[in-house]
N, C-alpha and C. Protein backbone atom coordinates (compact mmCIF):
# COMPACT_ATOMS: atom_id res chain seq x y z
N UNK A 1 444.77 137.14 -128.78
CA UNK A 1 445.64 137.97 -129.57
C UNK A 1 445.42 139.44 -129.24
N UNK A 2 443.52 139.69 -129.23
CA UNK A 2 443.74 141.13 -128.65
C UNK A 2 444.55 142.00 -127.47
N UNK A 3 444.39 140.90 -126.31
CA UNK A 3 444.90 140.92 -125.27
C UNK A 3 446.72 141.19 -125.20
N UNK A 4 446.83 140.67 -125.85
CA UNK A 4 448.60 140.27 -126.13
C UNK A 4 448.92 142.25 -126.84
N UNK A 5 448.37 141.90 -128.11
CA UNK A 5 447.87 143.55 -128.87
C UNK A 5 448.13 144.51 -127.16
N UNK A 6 447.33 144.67 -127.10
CA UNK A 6 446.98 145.39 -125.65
C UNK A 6 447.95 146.11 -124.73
N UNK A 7 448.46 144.76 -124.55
CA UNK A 7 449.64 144.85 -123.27
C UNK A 7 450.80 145.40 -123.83
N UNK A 8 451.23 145.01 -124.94
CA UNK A 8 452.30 145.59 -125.86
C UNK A 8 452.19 147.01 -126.14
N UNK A 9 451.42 147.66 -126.31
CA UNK A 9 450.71 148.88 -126.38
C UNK A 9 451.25 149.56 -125.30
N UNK A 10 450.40 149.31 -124.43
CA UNK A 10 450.73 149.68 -122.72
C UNK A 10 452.01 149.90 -122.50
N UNK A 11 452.13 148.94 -122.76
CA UNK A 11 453.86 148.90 -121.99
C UNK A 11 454.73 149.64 -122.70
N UNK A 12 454.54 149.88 -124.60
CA UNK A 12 454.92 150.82 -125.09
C UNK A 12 454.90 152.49 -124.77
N UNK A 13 453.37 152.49 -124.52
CA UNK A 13 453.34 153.80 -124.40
C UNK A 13 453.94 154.06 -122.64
N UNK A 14 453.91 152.88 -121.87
CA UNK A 14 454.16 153.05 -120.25
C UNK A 14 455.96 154.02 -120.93
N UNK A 15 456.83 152.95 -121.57
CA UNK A 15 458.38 153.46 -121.93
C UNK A 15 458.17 154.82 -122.62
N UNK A 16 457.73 155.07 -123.52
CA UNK A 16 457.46 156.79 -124.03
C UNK A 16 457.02 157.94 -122.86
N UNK A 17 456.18 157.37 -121.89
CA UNK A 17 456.28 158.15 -121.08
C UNK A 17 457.49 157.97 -120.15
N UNK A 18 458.38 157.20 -119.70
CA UNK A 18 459.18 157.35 -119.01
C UNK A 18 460.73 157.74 -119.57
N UNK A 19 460.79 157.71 -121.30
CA UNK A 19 461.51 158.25 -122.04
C UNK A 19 461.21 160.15 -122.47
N UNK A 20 459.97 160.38 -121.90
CA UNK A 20 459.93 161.68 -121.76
C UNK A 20 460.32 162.43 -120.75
N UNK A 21 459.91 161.70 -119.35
CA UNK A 21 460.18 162.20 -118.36
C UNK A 21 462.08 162.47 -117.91
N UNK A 22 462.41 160.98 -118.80
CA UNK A 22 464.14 160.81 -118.66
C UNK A 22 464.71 162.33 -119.70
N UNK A 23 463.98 162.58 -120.34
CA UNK A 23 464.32 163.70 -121.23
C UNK A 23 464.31 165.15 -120.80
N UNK A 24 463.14 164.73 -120.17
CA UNK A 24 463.08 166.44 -119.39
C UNK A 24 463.71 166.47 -118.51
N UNK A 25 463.99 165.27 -117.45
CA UNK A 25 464.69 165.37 -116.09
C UNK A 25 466.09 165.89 -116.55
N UNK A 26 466.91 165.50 -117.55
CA UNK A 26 467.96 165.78 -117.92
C UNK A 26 468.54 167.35 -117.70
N UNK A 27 467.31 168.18 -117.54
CA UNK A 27 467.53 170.02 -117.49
C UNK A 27 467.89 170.13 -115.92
N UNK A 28 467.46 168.71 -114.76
CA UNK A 28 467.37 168.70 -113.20
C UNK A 28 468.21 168.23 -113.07
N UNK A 29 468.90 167.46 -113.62
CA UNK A 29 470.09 166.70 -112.81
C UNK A 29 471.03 167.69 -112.63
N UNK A 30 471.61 168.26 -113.61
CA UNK A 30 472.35 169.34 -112.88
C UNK A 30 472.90 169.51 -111.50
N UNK A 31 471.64 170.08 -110.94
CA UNK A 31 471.28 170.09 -109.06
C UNK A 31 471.18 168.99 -108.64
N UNK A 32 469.87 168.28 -108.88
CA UNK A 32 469.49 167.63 -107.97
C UNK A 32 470.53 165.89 -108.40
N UNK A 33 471.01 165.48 -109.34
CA UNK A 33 471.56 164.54 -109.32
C UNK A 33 471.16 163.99 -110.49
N UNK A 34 471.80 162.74 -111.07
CA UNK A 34 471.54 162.27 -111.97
C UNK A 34 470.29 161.30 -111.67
N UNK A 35 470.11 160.66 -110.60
CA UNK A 35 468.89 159.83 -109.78
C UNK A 35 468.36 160.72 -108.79
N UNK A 36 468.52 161.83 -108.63
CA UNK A 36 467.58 163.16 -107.68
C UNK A 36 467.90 162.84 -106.21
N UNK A 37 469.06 162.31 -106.24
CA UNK A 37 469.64 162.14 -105.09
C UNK A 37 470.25 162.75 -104.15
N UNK A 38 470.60 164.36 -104.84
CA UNK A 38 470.94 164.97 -104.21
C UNK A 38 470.34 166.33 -103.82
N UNK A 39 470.88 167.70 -102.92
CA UNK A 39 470.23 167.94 -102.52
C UNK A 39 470.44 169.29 -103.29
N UNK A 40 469.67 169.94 -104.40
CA UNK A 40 470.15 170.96 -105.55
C UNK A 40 470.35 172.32 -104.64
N UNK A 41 472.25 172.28 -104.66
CA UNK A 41 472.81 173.98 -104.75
C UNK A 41 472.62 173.40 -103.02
N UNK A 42 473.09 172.31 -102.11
CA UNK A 42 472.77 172.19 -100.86
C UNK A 42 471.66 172.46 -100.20
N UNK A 43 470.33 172.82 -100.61
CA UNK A 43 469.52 173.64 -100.05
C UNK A 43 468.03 172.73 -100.35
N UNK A 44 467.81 172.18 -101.26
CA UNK A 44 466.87 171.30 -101.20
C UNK A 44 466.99 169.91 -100.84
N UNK A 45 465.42 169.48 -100.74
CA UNK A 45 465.55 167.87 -100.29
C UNK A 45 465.48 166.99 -101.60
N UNK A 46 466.15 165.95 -101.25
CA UNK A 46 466.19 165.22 -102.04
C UNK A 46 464.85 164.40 -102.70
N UNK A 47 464.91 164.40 -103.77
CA UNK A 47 463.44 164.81 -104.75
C UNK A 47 462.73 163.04 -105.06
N UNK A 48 464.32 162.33 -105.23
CA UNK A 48 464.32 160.88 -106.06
C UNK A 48 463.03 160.46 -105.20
N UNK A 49 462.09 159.49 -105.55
CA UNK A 49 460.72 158.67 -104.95
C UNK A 49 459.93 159.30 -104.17
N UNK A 50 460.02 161.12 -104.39
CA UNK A 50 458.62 161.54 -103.58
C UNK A 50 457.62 161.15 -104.26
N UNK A 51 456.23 161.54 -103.36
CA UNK A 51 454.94 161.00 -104.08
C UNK A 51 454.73 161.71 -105.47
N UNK A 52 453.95 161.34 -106.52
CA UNK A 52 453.91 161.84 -107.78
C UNK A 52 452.90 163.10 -107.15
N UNK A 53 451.92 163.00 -106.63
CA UNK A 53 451.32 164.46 -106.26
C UNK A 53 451.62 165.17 -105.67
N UNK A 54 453.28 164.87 -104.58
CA UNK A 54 453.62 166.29 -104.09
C UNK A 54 454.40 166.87 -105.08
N UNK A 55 455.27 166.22 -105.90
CA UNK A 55 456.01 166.84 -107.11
C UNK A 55 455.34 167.54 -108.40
N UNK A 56 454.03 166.76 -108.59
CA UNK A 56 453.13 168.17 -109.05
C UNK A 56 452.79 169.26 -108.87
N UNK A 57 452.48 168.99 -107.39
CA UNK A 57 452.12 169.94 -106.77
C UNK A 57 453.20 171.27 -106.34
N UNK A 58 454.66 170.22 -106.09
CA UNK A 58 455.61 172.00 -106.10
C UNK A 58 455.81 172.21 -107.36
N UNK A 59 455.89 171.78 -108.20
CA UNK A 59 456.41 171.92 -109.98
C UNK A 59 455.35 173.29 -110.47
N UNK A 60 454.22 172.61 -110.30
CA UNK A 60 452.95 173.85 -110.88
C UNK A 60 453.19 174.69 -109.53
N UNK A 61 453.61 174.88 -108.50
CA UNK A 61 453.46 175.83 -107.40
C UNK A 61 455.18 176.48 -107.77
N UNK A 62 456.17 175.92 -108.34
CA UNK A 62 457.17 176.75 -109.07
C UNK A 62 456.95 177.29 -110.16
N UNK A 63 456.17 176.94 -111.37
CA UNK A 63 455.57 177.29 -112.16
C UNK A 63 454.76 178.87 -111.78
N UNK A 64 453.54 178.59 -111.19
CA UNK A 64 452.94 179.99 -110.85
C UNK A 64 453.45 181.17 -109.95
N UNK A 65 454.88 180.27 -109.33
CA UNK A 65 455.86 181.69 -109.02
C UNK A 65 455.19 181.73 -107.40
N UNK A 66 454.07 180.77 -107.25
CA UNK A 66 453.64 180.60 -105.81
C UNK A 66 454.39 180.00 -104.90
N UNK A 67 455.83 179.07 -105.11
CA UNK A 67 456.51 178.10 -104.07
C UNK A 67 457.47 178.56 -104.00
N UNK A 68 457.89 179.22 -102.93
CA UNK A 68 459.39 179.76 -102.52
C UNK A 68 460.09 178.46 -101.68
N UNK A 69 460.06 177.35 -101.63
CA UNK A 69 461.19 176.73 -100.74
C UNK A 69 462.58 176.90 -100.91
N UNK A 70 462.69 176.71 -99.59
CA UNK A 70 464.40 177.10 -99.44
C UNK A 70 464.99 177.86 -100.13
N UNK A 71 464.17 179.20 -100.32
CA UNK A 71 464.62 180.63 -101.17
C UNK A 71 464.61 179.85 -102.92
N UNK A 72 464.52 178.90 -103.13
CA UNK A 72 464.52 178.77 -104.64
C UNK A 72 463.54 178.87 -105.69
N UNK A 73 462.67 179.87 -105.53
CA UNK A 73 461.50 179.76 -106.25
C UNK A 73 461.65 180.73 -107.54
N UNK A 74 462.06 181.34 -107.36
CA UNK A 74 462.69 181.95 -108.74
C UNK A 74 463.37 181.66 -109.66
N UNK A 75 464.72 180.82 -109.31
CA UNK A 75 465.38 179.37 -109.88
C UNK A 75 464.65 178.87 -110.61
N UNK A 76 463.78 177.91 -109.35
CA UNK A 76 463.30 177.11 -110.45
C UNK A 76 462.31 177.38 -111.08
N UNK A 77 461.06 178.62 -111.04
CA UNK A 77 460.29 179.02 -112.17
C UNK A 77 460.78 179.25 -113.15
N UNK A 78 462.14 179.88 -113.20
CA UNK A 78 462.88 179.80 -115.12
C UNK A 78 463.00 178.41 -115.23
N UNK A 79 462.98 177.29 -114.40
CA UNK A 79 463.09 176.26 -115.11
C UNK A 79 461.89 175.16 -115.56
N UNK A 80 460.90 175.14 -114.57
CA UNK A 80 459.57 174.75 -114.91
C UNK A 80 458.69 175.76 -115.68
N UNK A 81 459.25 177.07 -116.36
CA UNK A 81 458.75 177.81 -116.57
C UNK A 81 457.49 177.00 -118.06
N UNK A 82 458.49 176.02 -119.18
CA UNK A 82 457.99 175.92 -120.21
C UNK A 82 457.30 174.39 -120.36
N UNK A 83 456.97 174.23 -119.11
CA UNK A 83 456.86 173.08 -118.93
C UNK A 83 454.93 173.03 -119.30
N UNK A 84 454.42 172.51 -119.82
CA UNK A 84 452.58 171.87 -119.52
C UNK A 84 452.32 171.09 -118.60
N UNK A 85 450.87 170.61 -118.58
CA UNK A 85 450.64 169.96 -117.77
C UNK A 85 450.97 168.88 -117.57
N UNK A 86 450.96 168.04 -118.94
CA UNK A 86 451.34 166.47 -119.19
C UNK A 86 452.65 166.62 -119.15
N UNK A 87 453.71 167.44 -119.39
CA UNK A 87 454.99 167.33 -119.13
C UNK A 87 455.54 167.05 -117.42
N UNK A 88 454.86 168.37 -116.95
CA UNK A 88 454.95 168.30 -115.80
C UNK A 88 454.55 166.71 -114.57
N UNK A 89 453.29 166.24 -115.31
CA UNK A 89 453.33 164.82 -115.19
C UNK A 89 453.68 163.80 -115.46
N UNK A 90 454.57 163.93 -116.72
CA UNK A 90 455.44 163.00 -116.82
C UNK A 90 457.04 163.02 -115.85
N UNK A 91 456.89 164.28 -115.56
CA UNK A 91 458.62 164.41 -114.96
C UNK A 91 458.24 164.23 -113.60
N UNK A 92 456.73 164.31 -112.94
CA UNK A 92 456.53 163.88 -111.88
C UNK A 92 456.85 162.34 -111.46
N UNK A 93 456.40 161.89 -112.43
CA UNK A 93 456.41 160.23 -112.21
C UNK A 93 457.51 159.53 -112.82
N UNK A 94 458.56 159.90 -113.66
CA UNK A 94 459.57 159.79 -113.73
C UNK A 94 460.49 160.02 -112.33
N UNK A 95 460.75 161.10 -111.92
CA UNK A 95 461.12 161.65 -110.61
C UNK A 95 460.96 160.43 -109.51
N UNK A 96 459.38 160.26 -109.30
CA UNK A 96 459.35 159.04 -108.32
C UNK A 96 459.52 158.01 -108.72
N UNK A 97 460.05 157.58 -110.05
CA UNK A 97 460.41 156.21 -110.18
C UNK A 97 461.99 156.17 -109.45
N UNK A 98 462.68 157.02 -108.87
CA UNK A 98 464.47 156.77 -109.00
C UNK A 98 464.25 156.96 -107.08
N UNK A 99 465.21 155.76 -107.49
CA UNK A 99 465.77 155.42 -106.10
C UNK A 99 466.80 155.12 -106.05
């Protein structure tokens, strides 16, 4: 029974995190697509199933105003601007779930 307990849990909290990430992504689709399929304002790559640590890694590197790709780093620091850490990791791994 604990076990059963357990997994239900999990898998609950697995959907809350991917109901957060679907929440925040909602400010990205815009650009990049409704599945990140596309390529935001022509100029970026397409985002859908990169690895969860390179999308951290430009998110907090748009964030600190440190990642200029493809001239958009100003863009998108107003938009990762209000983001935390756990947000930012949830929209990471949301992000690489879409294909």
């Amino acid at each position: 029974m604990k076990k059963i307990t357990l997994a239900l849990m999990l898998a609950g909290a697995a959907s809350l995190v991917m109901a957060d990430g679907a929440a925040l992504f909602k400010k990205c689709a815009g650009c990049h697509g409704a599945k990140g399929e596309k390529k935001a304002l022509g100029k970026s790559a397409v985002i859908a199933g990169l690895p969860v640590s390179k999308l951290e890694e430009d998110i907090k590197g748009y964030k600190a105003g440190t990642l200029n790709q493809h001239g958009m780093g100003m863009l998108m620091k107003g938009q990762v601007a209000s983001l935390n850490d756990a947000q930012i990791k949830e929209l990471a791994e949301y992000i690489h779930g879409l294909k």
